[in-house]
C-alpha atoms as a PDB file:
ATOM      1  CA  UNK A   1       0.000   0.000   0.000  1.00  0.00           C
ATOM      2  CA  UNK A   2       3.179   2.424   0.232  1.00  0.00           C
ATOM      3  CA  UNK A   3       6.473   2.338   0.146  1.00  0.00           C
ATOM      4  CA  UNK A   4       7.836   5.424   1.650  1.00  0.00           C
ATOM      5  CA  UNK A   5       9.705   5.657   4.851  1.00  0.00           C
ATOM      6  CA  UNK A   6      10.788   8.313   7.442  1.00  0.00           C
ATOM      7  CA  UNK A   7       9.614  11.634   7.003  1.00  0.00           C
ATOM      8  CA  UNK A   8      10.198  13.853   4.244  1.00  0.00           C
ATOM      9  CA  UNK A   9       9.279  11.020   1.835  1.00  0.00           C
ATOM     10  CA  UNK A  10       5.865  11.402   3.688  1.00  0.00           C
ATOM     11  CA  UNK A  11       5.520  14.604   4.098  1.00  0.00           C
ATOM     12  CA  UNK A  12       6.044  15.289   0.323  1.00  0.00           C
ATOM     13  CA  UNK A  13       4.408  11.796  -0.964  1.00  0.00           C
ATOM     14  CA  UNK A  14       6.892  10.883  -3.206  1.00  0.00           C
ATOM     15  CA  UNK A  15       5.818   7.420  -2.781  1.00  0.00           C
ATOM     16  CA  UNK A  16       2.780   6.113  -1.416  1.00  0.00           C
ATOM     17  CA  UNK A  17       2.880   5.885   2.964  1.00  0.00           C
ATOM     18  CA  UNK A  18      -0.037   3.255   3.537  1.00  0.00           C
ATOM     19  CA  UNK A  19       1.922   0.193   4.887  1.00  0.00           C
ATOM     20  CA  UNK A  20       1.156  -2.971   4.208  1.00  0.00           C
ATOM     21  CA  UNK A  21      -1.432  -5.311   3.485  1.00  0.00           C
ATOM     22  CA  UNK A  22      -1.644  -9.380   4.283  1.00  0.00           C
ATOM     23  CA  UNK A  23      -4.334 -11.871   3.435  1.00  0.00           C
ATOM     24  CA  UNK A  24      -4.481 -15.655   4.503  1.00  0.00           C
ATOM     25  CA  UNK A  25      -7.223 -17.502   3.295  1.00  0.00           C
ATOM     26  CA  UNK A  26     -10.020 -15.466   4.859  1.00  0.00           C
ATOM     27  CA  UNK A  27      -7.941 -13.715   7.468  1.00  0.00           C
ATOM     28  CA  UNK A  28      -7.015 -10.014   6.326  1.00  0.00           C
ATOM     29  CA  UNK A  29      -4.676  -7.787   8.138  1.00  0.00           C
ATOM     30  CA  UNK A  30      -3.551  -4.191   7.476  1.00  0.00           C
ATOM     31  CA  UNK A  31      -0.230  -3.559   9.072  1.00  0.00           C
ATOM     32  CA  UNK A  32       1.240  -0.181   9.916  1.00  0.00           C
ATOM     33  CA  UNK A  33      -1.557   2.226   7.978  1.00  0.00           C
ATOM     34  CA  UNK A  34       0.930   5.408   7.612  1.00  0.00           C
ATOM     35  CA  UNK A  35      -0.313   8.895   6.532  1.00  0.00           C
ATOM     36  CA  UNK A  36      -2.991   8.105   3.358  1.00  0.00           C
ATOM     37  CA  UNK A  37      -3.796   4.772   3.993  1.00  0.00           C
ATOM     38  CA  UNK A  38      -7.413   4.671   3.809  1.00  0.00           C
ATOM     39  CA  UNK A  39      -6.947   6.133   0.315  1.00  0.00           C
ATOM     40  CA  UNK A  40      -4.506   3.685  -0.781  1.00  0.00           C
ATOM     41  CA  UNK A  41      -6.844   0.827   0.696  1.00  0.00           C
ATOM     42  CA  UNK A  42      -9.774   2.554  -1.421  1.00  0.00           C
ATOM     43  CA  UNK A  43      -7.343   2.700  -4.959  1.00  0.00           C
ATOM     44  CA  UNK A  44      -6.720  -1.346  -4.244  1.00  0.00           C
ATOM     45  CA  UNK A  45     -10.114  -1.495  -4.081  1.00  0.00           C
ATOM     46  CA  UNK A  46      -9.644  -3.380  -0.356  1.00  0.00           C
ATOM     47  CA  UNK A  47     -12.957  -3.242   1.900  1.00  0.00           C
ATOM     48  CA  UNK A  48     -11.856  -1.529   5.028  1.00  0.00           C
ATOM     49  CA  UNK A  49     -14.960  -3.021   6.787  1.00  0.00           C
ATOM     50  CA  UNK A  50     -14.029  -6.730   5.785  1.00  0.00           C
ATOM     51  CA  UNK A  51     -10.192  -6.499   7.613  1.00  0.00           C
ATOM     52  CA  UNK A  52      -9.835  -8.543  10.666  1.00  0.00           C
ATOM     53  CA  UNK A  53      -7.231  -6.823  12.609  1.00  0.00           C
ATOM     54  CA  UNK A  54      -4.612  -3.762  12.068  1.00  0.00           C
ATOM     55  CA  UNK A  55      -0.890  -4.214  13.449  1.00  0.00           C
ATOM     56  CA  UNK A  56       1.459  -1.556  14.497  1.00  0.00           C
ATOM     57  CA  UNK A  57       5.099  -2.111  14.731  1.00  0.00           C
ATOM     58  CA  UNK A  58       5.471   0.833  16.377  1.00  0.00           C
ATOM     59  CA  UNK A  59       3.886   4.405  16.721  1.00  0.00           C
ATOM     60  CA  UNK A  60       6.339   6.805  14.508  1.00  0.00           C
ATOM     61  CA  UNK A  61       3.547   8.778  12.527  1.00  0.00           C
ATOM     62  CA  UNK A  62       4.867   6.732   9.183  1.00  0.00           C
ATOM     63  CA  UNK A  63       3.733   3.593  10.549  1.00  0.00           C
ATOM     64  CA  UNK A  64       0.062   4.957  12.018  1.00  0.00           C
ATOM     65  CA  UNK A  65      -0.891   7.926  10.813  1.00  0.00           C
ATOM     66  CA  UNK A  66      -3.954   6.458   9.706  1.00  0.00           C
ATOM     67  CA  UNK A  67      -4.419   3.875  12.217  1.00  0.00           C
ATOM     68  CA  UNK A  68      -7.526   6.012  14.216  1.00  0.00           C
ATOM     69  CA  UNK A  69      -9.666   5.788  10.837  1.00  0.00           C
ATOM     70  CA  UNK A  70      -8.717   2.859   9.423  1.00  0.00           C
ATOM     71  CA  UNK A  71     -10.185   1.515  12.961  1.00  0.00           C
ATOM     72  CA  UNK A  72     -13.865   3.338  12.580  1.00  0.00           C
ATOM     73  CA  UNK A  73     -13.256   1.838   9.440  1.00  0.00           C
ATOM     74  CA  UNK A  74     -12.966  -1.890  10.414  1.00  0.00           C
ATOM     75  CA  UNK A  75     -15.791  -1.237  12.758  1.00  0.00           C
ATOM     76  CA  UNK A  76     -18.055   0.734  10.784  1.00  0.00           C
ATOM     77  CA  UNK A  77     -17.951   3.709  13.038  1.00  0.00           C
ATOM     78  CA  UNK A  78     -17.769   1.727  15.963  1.00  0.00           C
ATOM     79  CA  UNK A  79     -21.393   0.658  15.519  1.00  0.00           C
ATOM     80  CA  UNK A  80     -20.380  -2.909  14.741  1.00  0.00           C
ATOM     81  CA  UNK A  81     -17.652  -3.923  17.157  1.00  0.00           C
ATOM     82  CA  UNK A  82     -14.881  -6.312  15.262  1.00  0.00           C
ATOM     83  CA  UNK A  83     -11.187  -7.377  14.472  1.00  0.00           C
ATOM     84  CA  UNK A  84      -8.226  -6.771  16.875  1.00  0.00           C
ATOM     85  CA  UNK A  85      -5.632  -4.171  17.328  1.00  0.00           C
ATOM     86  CA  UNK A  86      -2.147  -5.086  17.683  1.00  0.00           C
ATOM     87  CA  UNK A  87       0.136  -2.423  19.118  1.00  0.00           C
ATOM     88  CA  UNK A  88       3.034  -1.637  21.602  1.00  0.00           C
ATOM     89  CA  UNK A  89       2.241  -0.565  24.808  1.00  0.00           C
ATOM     90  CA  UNK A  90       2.886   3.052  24.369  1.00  0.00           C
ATOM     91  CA  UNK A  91       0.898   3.663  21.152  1.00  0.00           C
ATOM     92  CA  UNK A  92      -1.762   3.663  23.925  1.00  0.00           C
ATOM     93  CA  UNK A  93      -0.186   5.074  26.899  1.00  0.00           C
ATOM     94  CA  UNK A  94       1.982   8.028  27.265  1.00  0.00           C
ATOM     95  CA  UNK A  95       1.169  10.425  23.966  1.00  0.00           C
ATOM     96  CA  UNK A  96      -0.555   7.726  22.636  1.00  0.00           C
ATOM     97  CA  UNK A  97      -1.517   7.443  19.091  1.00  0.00           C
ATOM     98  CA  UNK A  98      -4.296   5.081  19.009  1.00  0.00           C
ATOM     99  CA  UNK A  99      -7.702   7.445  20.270  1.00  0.00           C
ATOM    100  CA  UNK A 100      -9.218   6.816  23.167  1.00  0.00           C
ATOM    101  CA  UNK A 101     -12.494   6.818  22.247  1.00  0.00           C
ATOM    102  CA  UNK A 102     -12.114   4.243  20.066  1.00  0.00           C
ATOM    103  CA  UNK A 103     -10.767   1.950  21.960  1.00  0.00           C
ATOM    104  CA  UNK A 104     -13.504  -0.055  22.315  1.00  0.00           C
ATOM    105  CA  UNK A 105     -14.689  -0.340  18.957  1.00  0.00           C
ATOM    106  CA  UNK A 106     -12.448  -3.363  18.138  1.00  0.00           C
ATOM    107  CA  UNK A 107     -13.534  -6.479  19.754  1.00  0.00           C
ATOM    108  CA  UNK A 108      -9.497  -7.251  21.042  1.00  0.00           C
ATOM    109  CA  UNK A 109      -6.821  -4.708  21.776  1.00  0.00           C
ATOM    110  CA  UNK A 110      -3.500  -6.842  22.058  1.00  0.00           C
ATOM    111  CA  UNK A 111      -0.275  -4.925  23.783  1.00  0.00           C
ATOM    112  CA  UNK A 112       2.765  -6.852  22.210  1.00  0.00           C
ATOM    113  CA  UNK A 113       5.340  -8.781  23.721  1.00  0.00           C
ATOM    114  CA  UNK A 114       8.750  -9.228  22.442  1.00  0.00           C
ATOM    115  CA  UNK A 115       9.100 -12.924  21.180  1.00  0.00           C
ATOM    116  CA  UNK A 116       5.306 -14.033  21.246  1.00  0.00           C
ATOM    117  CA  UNK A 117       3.038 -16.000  19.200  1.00  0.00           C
ATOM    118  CA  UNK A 118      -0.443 -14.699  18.023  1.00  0.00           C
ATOM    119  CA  UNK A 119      -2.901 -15.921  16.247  1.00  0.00           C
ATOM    120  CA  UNK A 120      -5.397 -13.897  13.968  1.00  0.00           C
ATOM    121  CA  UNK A 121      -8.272 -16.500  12.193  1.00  0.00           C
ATOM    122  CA  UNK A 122      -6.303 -18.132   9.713  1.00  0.00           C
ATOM    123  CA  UNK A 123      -2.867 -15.845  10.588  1.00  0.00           C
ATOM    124  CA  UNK A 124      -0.292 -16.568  13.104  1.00  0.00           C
ATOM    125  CA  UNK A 125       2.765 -14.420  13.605  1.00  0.00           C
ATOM    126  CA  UNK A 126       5.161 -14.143  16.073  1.00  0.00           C
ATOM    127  CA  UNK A 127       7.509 -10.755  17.445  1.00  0.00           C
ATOM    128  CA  UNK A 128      10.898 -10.862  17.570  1.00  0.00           C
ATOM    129  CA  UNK A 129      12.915  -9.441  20.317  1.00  0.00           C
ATOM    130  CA  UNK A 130      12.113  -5.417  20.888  1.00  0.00           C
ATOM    131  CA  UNK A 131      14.226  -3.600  17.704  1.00  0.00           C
ATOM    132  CA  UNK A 132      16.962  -0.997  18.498  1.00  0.00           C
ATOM    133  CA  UNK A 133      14.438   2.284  18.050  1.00  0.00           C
ATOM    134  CA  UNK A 134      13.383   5.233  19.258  1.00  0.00           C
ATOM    135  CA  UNK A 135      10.442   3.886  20.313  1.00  0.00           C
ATOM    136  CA  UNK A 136       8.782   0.489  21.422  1.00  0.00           C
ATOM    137  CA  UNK A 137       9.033  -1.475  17.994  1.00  0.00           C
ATOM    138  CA  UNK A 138       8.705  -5.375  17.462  1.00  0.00           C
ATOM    139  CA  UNK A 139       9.824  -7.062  13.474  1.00  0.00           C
ATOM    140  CA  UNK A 140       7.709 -10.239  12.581  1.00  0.00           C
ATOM    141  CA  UNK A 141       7.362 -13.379  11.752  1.00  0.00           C
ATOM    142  CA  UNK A 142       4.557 -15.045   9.607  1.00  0.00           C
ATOM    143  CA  UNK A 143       3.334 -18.584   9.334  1.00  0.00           C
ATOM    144  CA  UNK A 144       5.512 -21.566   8.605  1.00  0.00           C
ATOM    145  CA  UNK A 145       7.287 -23.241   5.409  1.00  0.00           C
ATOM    146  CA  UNK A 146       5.785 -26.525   3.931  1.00  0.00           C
ATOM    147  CA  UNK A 147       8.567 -27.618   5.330  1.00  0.00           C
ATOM    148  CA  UNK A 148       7.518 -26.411   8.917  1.00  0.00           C
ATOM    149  CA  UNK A 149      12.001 -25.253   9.105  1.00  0.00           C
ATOM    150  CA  UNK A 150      11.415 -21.713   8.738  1.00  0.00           C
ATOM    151  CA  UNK A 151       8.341 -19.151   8.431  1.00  0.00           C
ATOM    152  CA  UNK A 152       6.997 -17.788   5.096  1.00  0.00           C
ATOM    153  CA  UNK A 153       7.227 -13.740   5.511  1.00  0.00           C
ATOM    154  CA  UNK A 154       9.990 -12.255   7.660  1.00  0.00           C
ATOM    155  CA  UNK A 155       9.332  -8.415   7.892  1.00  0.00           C
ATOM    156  CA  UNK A 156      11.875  -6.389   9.329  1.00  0.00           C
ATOM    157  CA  UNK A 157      10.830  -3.213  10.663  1.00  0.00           C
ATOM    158  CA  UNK A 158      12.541   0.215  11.205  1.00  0.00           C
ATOM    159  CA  UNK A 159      15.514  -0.616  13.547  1.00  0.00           C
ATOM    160  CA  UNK A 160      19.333  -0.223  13.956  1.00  0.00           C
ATOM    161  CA  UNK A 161      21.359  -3.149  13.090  1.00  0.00           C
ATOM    162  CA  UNK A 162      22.400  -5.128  15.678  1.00  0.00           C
ATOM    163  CA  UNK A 163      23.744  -8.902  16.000  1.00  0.00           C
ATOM    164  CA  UNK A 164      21.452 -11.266  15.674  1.00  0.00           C
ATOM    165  CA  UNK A 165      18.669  -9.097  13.524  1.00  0.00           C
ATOM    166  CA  UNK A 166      19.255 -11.440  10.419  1.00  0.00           C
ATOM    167  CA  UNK A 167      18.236 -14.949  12.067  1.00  0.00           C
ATOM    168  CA  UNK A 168      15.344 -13.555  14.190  1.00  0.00           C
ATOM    169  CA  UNK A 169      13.619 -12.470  10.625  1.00  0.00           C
ATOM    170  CA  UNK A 170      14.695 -15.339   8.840  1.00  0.00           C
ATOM    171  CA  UNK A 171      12.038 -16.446   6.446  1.00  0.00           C
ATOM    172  CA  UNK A 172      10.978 -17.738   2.915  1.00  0.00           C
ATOM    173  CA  UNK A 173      10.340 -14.296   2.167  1.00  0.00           C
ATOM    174  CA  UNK A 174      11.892 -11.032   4.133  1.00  0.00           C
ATOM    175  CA  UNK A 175      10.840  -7.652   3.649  1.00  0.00           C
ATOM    176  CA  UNK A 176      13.576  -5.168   4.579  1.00  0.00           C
ATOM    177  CA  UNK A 177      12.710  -1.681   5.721  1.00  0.00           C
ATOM    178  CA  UNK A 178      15.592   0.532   4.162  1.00  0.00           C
ATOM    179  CA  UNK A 179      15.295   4.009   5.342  1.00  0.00           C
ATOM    180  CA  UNK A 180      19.091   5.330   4.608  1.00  0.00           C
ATOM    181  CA  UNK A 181      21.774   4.410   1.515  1.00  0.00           C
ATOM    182  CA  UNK A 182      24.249   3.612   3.977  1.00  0.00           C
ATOM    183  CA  UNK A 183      24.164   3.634   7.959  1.00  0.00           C
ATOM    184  CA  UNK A 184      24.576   6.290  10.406  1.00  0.00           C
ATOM    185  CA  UNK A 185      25.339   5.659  13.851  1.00  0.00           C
ATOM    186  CA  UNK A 186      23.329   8.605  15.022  1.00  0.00           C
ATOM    187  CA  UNK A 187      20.463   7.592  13.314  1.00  0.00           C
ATOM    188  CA  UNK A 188      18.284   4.045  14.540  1.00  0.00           C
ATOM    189  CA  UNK A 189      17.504   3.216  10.840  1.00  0.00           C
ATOM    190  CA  UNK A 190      18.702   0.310   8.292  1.00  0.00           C
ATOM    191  CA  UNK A 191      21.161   1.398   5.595  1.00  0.00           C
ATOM    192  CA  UNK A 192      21.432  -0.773   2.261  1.00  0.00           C
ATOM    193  CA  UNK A 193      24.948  -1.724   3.717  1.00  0.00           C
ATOM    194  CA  UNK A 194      22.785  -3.158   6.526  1.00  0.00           C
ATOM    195  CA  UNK A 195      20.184  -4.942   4.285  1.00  0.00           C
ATOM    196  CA  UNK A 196      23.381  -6.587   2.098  1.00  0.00           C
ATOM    197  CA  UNK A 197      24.465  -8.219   5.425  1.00  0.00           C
ATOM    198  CA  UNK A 198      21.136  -9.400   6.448  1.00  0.00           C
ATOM    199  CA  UNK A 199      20.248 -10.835   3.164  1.00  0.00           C
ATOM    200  CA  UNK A 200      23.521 -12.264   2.877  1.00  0.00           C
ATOM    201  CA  UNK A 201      23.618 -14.262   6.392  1.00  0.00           C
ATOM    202  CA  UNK A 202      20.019 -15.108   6.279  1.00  0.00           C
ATOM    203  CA  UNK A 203      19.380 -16.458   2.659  1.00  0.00           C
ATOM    204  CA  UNK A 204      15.743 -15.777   1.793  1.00  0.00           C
ATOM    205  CA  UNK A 205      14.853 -17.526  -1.249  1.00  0.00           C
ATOM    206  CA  UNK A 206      13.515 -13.990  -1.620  1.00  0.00           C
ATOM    207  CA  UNK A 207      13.951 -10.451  -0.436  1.00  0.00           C
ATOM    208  CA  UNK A 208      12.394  -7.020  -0.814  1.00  0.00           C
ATOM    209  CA  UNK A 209      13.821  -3.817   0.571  1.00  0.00           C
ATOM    210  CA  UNK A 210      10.731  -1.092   0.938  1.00  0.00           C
ATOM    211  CA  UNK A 211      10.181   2.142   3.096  1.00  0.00           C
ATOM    212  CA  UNK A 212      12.814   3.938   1.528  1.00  0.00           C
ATOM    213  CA  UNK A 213      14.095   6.885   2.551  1.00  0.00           C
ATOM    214  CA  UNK A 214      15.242  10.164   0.493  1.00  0.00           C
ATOM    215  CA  UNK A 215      18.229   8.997  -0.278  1.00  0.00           C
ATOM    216  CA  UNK A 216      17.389   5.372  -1.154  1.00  0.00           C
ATOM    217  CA  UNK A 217      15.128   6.800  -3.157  1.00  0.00           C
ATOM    218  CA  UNK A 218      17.588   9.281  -4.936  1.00  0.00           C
ATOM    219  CA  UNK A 219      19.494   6.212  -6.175  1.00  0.00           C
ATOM    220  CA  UNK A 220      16.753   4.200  -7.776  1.00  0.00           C
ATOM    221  CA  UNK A 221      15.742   1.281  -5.628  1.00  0.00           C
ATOM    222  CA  UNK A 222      15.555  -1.210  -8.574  1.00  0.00           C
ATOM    223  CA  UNK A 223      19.132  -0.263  -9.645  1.00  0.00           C
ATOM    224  CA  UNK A 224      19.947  -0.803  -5.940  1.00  0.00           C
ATOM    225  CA  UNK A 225      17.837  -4.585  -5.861  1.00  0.00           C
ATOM    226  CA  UNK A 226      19.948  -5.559  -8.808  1.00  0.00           C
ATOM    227  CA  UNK A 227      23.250  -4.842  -7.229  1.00  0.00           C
ATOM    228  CA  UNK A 228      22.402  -6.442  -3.811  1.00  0.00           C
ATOM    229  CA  UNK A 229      21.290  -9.473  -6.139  1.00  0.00           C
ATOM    230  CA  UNK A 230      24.435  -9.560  -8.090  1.00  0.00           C
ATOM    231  CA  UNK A 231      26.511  -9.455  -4.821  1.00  0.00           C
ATOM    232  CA  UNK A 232      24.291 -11.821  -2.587  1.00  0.00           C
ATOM    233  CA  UNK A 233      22.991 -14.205  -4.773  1.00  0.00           C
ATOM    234  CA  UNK A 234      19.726 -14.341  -3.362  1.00  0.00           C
ATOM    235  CA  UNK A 235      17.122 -12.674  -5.120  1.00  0.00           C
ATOM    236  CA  UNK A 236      16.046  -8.854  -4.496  1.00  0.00           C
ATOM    237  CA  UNK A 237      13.238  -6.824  -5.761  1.00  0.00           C
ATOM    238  CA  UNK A 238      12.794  -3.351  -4.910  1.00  0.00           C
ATOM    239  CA  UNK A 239       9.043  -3.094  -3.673  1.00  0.00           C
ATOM    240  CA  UNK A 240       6.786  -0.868  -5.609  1.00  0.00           C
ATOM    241  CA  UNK A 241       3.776   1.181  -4.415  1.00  0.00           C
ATOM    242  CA  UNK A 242       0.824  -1.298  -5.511  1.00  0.00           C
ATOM    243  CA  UNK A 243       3.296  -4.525  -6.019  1.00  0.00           C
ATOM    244  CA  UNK A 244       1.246  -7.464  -4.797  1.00  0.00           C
ATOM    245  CA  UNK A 245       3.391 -10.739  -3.764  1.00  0.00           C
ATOM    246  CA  UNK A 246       1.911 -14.374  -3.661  1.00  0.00           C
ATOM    247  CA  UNK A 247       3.975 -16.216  -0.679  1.00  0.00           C
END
């Protein structure tokens, strides 16, 4: 539904800022609805009314800007209670983001736990350990291989790099949030230099950097996908706004 990350991308709409969008069987789950969401939902032609649940990784304003409506919007205005919200404790507490009198429109509000399993109708996902950000965020991990070794979709949410971030997203499929071209110590983002490692220790049969930043952006993220394929091996598309994947 988006693939722009941090905030001037947002704030000038270069790309598209409405997260992302999973279905299993009958199970449908928005994940962090950034700024415009409800209108990329609309342009996909995606019922907001028929979603199941809405997940935050965490409460940065490009990850749930449009987390308040797309809620009234799963409930119908709150006059038919439904779905769950998934969300870090402090999206609700201190400066929250998620309104209050909303609250109760969903028929589950879930705070998240680092390393915990969930289940949403046909969906289960698990956190990983709490992510090296500014605030309370949580990557994920969805469903399982035929194989039952390793899960399908590995999404790795805005975070530093540290040791060990690879193998707790380890999937079939990983989607890499790529905010900056290359690192910055100051800053608790991924680079590409970042991405290349994880790809390269984790093997995904396929991965897909997304939530680019300005300067990610500035050097074509396709261009960029081809030269982390050529040096990995492993397969990398950059994502699109729009681009659908079957897992």
């Amino acid at each position: 539904m988006g693939t722009a990350g941090a905030r001037f991308m947002v704030m000038k709409q270069v790309a598209a800022s409405g997260g992302l969008y999973l279905q299993e069987g009958e199970t449908r789950l928005a994940m962090d609805p950034g700024p415009g969401a409800v209108v990329q939902y609309a342009r996909q032609h995606v019922d907001l009314t028929r979603l199941d649940g809405i997940l935050l990784s965490h409460r940065h304003l490009d990850h749930c800007g449009d987390v308040n409506v797309m809620i009234e919007g799963m409930t119908e205005g709150g006059f038919r209670p439904r779905g769950t919200l998934f969300c870090p404790s402090d999206a609700l507490d201190d400066d929250p983001v998620v309104l209050r009198y909303l609250r109760h429109f969903p028929r589950c509000l879930i705070r998240l736990q680092p390393q915990t399993r969930y289940r949403l109708g046909d969906l289960c996902f698990t956190t990983t350990r709490r992510h090296v950000h500014g605030v309370e965020t949580y990557g994920f991990l969805f469903g399982t291989s035929g194989d039952g070794d390793r899960p399908v979709l590995g999404w790795v949410t805005d975070s530093k790099y540290y040791e060990g971030i690879a193998e707790d997203h380890r999937a079939e499929v990983m989607l890499i949030h790529t905010v900056l071209a290359r690192s910055r110590p100051e800053l608790p983002h991924l680079g590409l230099d970042d991405a290349e490692r994880i790809i390269a220790e984790a093997r995904p049969r396929l991965a897909v950097i997304t939530h680019f930043g300005t300067t990610v952006w500035r050097a074509h993220p396709q261009e960029v996908a081809d030269q982390l394929s050529q040096r990995t091996g492993v397969e990398v598309r950059a994502a699109r706004d729009g681009m659908s994947i079957e897992l």
